[in-house]
N, C-alpha and C. Protein backbone atom coordinates (compact mmCIF):
# COMPACT_ATOMS: atom_id res chain seq x y z
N UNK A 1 59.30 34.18 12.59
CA UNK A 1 58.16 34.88 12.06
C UNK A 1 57.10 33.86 11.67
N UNK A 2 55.82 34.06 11.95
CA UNK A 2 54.88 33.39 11.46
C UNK A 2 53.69 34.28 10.88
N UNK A 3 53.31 33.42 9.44
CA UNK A 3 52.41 33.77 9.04
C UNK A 3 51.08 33.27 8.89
N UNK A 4 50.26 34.38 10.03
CA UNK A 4 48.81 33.39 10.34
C UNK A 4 47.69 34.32 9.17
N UNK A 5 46.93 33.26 9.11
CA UNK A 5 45.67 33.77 8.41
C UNK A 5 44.08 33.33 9.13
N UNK A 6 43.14 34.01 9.05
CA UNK A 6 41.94 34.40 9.35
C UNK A 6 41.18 34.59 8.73
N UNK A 7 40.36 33.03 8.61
CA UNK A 7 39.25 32.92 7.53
C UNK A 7 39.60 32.83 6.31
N UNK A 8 41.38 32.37 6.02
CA UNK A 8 41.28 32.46 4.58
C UNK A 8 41.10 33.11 3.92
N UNK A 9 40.98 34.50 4.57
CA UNK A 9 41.11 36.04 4.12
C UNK A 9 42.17 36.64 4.06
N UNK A 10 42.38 37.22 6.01
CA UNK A 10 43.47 37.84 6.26
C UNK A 10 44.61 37.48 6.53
N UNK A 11 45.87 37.99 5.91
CA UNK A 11 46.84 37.51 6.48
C UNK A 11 47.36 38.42 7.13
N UNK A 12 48.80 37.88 7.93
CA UNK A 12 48.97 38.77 9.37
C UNK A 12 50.54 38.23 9.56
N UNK A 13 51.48 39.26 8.76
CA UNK A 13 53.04 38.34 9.25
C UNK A 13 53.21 38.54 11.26
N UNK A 14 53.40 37.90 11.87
CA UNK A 14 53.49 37.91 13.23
C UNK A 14 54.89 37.01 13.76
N UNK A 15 54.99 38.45 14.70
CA UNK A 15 56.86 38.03 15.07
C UNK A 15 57.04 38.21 16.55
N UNK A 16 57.86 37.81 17.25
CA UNK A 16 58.09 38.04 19.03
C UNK A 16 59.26 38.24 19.03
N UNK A 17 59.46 39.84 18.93
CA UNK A 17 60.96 40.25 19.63
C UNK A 17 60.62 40.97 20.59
N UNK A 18 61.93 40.38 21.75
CA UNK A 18 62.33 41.14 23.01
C UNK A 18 60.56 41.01 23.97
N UNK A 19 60.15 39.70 23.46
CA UNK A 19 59.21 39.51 24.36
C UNK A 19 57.95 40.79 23.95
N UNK A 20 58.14 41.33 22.71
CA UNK A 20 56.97 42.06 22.42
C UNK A 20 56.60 41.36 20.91
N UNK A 21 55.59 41.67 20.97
CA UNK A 21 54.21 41.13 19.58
C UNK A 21 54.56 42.35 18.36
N UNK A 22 54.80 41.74 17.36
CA UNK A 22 55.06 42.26 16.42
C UNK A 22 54.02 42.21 15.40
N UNK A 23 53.19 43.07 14.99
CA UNK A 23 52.16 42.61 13.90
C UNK A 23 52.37 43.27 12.75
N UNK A 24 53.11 42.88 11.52
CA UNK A 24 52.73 43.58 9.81
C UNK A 24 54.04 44.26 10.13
N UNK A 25 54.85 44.54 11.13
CA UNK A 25 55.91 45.35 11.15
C UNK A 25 55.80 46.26 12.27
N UNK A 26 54.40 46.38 12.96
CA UNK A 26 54.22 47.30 13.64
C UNK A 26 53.93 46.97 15.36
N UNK A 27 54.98 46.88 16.59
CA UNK A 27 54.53 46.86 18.27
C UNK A 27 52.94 47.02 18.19
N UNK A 28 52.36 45.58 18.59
CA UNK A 28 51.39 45.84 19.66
C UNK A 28 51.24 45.58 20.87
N UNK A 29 50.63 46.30 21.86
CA UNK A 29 50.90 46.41 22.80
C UNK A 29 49.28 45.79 23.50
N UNK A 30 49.30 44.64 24.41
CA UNK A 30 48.48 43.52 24.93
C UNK A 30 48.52 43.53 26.03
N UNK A 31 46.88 43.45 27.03
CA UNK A 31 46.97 42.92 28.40
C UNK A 31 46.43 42.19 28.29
N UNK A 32 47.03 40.91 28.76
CA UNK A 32 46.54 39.71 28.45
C UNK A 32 46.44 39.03 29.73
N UNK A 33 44.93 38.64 30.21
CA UNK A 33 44.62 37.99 31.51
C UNK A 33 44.11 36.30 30.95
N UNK A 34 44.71 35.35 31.31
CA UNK A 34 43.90 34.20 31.32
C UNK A 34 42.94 33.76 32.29
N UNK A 35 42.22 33.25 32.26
CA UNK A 35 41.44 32.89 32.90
C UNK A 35 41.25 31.46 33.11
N UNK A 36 41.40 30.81 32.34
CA UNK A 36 42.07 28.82 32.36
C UNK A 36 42.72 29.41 31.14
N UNK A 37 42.82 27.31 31.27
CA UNK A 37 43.09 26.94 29.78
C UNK A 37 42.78 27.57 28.18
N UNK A 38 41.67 27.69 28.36
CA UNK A 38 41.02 27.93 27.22
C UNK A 38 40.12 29.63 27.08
N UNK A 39 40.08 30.14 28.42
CA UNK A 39 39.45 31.36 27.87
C UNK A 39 40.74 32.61 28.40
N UNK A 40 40.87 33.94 28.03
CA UNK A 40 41.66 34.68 28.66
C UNK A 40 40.26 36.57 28.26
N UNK A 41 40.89 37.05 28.66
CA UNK A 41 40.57 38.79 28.58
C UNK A 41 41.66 39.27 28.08
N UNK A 42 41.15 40.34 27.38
CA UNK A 42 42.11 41.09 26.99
C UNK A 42 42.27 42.50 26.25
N UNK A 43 42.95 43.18 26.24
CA UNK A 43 42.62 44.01 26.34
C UNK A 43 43.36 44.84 25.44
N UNK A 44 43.20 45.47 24.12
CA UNK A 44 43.63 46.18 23.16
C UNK A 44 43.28 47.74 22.64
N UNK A 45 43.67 48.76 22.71
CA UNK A 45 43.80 50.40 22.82
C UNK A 45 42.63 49.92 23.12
N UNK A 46 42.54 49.85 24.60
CA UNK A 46 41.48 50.50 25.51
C UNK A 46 39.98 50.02 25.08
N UNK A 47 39.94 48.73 24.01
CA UNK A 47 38.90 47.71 23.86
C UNK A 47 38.76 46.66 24.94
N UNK A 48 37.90 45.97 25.42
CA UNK A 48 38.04 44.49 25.94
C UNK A 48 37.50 43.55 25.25
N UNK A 49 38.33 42.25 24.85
CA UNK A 49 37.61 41.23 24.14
C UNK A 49 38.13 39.67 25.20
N UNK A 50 36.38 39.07 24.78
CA UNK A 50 36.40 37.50 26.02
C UNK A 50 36.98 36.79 24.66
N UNK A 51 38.28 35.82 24.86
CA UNK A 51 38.61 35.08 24.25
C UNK A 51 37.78 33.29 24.51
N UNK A 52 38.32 33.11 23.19
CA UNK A 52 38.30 31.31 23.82
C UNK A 52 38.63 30.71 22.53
N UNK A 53 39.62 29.20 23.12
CA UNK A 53 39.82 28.72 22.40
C UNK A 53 39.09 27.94 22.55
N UNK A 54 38.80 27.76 20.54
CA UNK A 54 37.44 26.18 20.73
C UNK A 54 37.85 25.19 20.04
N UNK A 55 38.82 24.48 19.58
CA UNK A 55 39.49 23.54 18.94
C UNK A 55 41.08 24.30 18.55
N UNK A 56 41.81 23.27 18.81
CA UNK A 56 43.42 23.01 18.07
C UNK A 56 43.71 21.53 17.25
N UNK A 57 44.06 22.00 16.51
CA UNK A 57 44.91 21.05 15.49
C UNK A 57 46.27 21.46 15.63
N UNK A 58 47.06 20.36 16.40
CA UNK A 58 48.55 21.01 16.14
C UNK A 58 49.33 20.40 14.68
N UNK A 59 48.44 18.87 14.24
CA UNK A 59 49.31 18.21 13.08
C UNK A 59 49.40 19.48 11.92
N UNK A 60 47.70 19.89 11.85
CA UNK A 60 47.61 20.91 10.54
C UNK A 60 47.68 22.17 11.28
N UNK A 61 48.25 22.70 12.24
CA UNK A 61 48.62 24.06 12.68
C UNK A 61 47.34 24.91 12.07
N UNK A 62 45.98 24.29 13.00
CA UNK A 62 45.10 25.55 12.54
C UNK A 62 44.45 25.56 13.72
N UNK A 63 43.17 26.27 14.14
CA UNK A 63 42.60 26.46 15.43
C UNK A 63 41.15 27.24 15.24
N UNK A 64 40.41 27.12 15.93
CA UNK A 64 39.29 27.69 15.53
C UNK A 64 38.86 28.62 17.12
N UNK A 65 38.84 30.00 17.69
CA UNK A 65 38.82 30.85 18.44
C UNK A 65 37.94 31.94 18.31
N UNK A 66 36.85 31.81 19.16
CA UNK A 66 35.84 32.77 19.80
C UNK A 66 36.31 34.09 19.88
N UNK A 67 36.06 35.43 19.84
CA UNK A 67 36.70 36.48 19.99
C UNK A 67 35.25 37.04 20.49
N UNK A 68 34.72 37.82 21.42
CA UNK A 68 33.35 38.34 21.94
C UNK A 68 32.18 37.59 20.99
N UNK A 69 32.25 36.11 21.26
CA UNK A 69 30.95 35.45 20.75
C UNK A 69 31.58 34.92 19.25
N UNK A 70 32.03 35.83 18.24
CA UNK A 70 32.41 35.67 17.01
C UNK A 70 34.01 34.50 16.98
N UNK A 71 33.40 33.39 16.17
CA UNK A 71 34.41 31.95 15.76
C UNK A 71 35.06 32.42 14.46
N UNK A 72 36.20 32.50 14.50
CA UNK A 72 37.45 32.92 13.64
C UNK A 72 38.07 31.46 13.46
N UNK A 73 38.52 31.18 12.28
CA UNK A 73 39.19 30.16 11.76
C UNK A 73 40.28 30.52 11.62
N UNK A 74 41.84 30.46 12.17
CA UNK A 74 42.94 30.31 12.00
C UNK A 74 44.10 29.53 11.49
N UNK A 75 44.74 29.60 10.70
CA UNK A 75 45.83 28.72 10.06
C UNK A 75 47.08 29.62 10.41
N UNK A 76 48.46 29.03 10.84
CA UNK A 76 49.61 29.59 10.93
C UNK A 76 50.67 28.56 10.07
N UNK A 77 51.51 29.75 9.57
CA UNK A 77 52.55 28.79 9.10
C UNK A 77 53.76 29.69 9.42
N UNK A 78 54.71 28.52 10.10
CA UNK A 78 56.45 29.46 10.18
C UNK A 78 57.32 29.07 9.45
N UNK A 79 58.56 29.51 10.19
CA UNK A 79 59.53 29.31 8.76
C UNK A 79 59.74 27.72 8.18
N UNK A 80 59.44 26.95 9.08
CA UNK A 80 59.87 25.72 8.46
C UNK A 80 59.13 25.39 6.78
N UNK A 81 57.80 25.47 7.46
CA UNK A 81 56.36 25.67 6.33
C UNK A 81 57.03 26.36 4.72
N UNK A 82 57.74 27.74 5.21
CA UNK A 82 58.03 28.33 4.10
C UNK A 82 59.03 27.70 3.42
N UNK A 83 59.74 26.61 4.38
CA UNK A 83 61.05 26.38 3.73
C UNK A 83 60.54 25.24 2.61
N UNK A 84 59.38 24.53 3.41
CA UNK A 84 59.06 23.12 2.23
C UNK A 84 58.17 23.71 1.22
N UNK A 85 57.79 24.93 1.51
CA UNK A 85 57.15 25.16 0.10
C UNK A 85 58.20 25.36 -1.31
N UNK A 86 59.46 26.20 -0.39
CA UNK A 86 60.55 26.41 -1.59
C UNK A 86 61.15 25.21 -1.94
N UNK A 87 60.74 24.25 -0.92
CA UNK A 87 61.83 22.86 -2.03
C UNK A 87 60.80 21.95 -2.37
N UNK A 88 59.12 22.70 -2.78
CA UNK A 88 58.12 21.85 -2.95
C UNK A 88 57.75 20.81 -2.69
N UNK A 89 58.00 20.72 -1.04
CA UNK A 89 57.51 19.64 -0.76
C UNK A 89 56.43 20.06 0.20
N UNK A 90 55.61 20.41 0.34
CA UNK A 90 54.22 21.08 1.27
C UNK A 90 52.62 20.41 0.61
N UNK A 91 53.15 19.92 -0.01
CA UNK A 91 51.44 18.83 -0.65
C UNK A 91 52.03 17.64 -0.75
N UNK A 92 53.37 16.85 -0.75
CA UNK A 92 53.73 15.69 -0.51
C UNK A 92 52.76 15.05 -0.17
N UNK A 93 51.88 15.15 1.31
CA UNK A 93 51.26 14.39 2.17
C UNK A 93 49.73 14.20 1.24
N UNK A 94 49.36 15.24 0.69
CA UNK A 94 47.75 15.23 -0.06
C UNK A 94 47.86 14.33 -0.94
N UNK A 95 48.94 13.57 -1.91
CA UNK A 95 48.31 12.37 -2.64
C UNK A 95 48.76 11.37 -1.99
N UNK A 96 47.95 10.39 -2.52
CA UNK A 96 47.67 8.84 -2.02
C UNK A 96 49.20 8.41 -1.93
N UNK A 97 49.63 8.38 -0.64
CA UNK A 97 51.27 7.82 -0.91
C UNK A 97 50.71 6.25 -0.65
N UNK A 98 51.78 5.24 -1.29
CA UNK A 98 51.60 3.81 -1.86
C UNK A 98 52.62 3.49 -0.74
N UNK A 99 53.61 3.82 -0.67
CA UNK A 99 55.55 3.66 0.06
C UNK A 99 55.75 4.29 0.50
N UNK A 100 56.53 4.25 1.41
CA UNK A 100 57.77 5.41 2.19
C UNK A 100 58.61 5.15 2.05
N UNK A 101 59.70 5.48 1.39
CA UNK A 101 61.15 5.29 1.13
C UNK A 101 62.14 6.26 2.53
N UNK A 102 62.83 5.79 2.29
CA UNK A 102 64.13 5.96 3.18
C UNK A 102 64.73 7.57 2.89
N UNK A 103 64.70 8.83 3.54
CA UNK A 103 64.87 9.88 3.46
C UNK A 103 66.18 9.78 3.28
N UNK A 104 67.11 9.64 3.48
CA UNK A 104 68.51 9.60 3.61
C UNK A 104 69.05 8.24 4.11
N UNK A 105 70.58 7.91 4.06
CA UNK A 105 70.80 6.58 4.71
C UNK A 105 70.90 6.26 5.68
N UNK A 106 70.76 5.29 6.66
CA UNK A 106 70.98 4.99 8.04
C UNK A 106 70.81 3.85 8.47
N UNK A 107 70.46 3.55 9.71
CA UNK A 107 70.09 2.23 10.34
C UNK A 107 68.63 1.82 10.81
N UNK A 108 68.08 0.84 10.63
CA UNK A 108 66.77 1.04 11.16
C UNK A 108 67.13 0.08 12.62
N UNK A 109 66.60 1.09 13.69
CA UNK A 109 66.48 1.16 14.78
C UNK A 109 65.45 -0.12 15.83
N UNK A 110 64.06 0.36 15.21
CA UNK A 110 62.37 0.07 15.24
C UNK A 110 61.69 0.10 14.50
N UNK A 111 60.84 -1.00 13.74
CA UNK A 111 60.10 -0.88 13.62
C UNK A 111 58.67 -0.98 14.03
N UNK A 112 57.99 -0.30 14.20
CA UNK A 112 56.69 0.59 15.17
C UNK A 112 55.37 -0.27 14.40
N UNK A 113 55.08 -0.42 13.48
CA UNK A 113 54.11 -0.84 12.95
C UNK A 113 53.72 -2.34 12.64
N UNK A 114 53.01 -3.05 12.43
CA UNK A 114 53.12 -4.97 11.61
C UNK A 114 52.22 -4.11 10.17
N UNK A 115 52.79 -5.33 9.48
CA UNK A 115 51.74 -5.50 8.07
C UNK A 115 50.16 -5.79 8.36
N UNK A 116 49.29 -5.30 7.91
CA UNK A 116 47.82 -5.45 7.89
C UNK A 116 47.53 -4.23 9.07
N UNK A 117 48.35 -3.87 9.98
CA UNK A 117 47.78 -2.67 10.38
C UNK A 117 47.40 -1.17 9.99
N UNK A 118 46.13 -0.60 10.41
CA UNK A 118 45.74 0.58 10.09
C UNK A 118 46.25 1.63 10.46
N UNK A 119 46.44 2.85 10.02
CA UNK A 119 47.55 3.75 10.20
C UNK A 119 46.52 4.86 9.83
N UNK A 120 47.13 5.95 10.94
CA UNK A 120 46.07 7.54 10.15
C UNK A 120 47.56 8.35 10.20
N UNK A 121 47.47 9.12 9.40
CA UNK A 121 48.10 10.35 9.09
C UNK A 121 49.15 10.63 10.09
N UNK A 122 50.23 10.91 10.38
CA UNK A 122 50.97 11.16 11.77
C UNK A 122 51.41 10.23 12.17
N UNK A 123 50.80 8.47 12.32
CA UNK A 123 51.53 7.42 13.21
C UNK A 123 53.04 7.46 12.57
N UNK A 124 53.87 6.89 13.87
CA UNK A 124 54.88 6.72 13.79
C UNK A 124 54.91 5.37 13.08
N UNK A 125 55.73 4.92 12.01
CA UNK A 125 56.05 3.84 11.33
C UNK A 125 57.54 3.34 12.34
N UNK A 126 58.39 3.77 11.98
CA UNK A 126 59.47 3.08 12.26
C UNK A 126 60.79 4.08 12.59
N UNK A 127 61.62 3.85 13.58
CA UNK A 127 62.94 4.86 13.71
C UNK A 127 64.00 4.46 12.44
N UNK A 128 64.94 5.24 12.44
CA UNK A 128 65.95 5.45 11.06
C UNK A 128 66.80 6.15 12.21
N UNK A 129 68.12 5.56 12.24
CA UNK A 129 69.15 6.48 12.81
C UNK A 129 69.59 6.73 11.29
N UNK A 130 70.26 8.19 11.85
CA UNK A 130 71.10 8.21 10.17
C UNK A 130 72.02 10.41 11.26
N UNK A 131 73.46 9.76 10.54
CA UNK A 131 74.09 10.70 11.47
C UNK A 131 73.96 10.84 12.48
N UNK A 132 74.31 9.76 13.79
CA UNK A 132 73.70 9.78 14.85
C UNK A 132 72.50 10.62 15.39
N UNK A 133 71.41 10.75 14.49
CA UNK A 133 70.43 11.17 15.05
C UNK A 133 69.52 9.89 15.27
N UNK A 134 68.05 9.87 15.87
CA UNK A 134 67.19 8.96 15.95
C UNK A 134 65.96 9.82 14.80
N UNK A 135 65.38 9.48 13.59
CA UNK A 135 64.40 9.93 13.14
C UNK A 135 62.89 9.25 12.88
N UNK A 136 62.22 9.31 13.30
CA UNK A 136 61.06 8.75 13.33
C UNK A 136 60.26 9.03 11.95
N UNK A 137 59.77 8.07 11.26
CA UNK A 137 59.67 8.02 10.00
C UNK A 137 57.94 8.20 10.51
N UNK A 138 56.90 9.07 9.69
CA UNK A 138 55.31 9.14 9.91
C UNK A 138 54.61 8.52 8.77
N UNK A 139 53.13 8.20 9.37
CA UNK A 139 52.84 7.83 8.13
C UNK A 139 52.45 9.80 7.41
N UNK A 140 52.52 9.79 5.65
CA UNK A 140 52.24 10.66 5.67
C UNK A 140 50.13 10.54 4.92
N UNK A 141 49.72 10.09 5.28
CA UNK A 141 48.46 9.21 4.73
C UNK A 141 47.54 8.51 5.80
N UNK A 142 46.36 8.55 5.50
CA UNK A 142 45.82 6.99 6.26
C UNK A 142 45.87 6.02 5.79
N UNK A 143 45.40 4.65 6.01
CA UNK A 143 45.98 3.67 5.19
C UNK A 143 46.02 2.65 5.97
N UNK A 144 46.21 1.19 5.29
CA UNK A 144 46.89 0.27 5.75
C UNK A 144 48.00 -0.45 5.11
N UNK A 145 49.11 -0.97 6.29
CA UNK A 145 50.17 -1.48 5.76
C UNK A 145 50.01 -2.49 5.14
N UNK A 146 50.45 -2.92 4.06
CA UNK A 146 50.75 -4.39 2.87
C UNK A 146 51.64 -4.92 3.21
N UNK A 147 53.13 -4.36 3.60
CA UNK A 147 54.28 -4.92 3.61
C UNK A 147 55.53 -4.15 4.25
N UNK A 148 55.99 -4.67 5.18
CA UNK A 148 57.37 -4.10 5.57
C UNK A 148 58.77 -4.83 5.26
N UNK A 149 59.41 -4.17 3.88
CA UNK A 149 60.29 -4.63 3.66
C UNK A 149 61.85 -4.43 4.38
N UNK A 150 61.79 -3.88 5.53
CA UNK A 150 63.05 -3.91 6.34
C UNK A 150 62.64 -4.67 7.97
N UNK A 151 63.77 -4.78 8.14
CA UNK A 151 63.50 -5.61 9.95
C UNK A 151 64.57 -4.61 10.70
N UNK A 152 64.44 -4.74 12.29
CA UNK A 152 65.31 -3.94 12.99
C UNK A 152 66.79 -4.19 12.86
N UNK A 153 67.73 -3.39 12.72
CA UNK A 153 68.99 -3.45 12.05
C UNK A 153 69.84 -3.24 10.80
N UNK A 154 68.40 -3.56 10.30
CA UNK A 154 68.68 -3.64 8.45
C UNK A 154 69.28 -2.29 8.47
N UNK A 155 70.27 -1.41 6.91
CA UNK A 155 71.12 -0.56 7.02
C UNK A 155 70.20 -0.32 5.39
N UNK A 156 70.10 0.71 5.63
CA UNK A 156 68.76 0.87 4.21
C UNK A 156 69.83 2.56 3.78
N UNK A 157 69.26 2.37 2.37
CA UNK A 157 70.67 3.51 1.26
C UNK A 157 69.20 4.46 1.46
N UNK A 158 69.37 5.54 0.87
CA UNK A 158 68.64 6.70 0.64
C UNK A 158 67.21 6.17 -0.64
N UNK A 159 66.20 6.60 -0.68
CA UNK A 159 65.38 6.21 -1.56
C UNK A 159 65.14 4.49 -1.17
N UNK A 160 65.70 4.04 -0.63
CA UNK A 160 65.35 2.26 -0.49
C UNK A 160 63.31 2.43 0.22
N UNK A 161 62.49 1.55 -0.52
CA UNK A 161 61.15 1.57 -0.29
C UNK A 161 61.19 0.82 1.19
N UNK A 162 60.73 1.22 2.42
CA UNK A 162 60.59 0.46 3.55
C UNK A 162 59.45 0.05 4.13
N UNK A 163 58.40 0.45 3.66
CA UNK A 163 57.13 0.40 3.79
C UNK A 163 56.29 0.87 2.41
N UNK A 164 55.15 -0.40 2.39
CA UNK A 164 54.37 -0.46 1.40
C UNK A 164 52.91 -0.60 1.76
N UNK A 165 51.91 0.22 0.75
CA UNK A 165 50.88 0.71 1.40
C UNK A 165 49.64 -0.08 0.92
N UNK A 166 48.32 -0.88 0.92
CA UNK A 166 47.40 -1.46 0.27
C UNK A 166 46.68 -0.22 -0.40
């Protein structure tokens, strides 16, 4: 289930079962022609509207879309979204992070970044195996690096600081 909003107004729980569009609880029913990438037709109880998409953000899951001439601002959030709001972590990224500490324990794999380099929001810092997975650590900030206190191999505990921020 995802919950999109429109303009920061409306909200709209939206779901896809059995390959049909679910809106608020209620089947809608869509002919949907594309036309490229970016524009499609379409067609709703017997309305037609020219779509287009005019920007995506996939980091901040928002989008900004033409509907017959008229630019609608969109934000979606799914379940993951809902899940970090319940363990409050969904504004983590909005203050000035200084460090990145070590999410859990593991191995460091790579590190992706040097000290004195500039970093925006999203770069990959460095891999962390931990439970044979591979996890790619982001920056959550822009910024530049001060200091990397681990090297490839190092075996870092949970909370250990691995990166430090100017």
């Amino acid at each position: 289930m995802y919950k999109v909003k429109v303009n920061d107004q409306f909200l709209f729980e939206v779901d896809n079962k059995d390959a049909a569009i679910v809106v608020n609880g209620k089947p809608v029913q869509l002919d949907l022609s594309e036309i490229n990438g970016t524009h499609a037709h379409v067609l709703y109880q017997n309305k037609s509207f020219r779509t287009e998409i005019v920007e995506v953000n996939k980091a901040e899951k928002t989008c900004s879309i033409k509907v017959n001439g008229n630019t609608y601002q969109i934000s979606i959030e799914d379940q993951f979204d809902e899940l970090l709001k319940q363990l409050g972590l969904d504004n983590l990224a909005a203050n000035k992070v200084s460090e990145i500490k070590a999410p859990m324990p593991g191995l460091v794999l790579k590190v992706l970044v040097e000290e004195n380099a500039d970093v925006k929001k999203g770069d990959n810092l460095l891999i962390l195996e931990a439970m044979k997975m591979e996890n790619i650590l982001k920056s959550s900030t822009d910024g530049t690096v001060k200091k990397i206190l681990i090297t490839q191999g190092d075996k870092v505990e949970k909370n250990q600081v691995l990166v430090q921020f100017k």
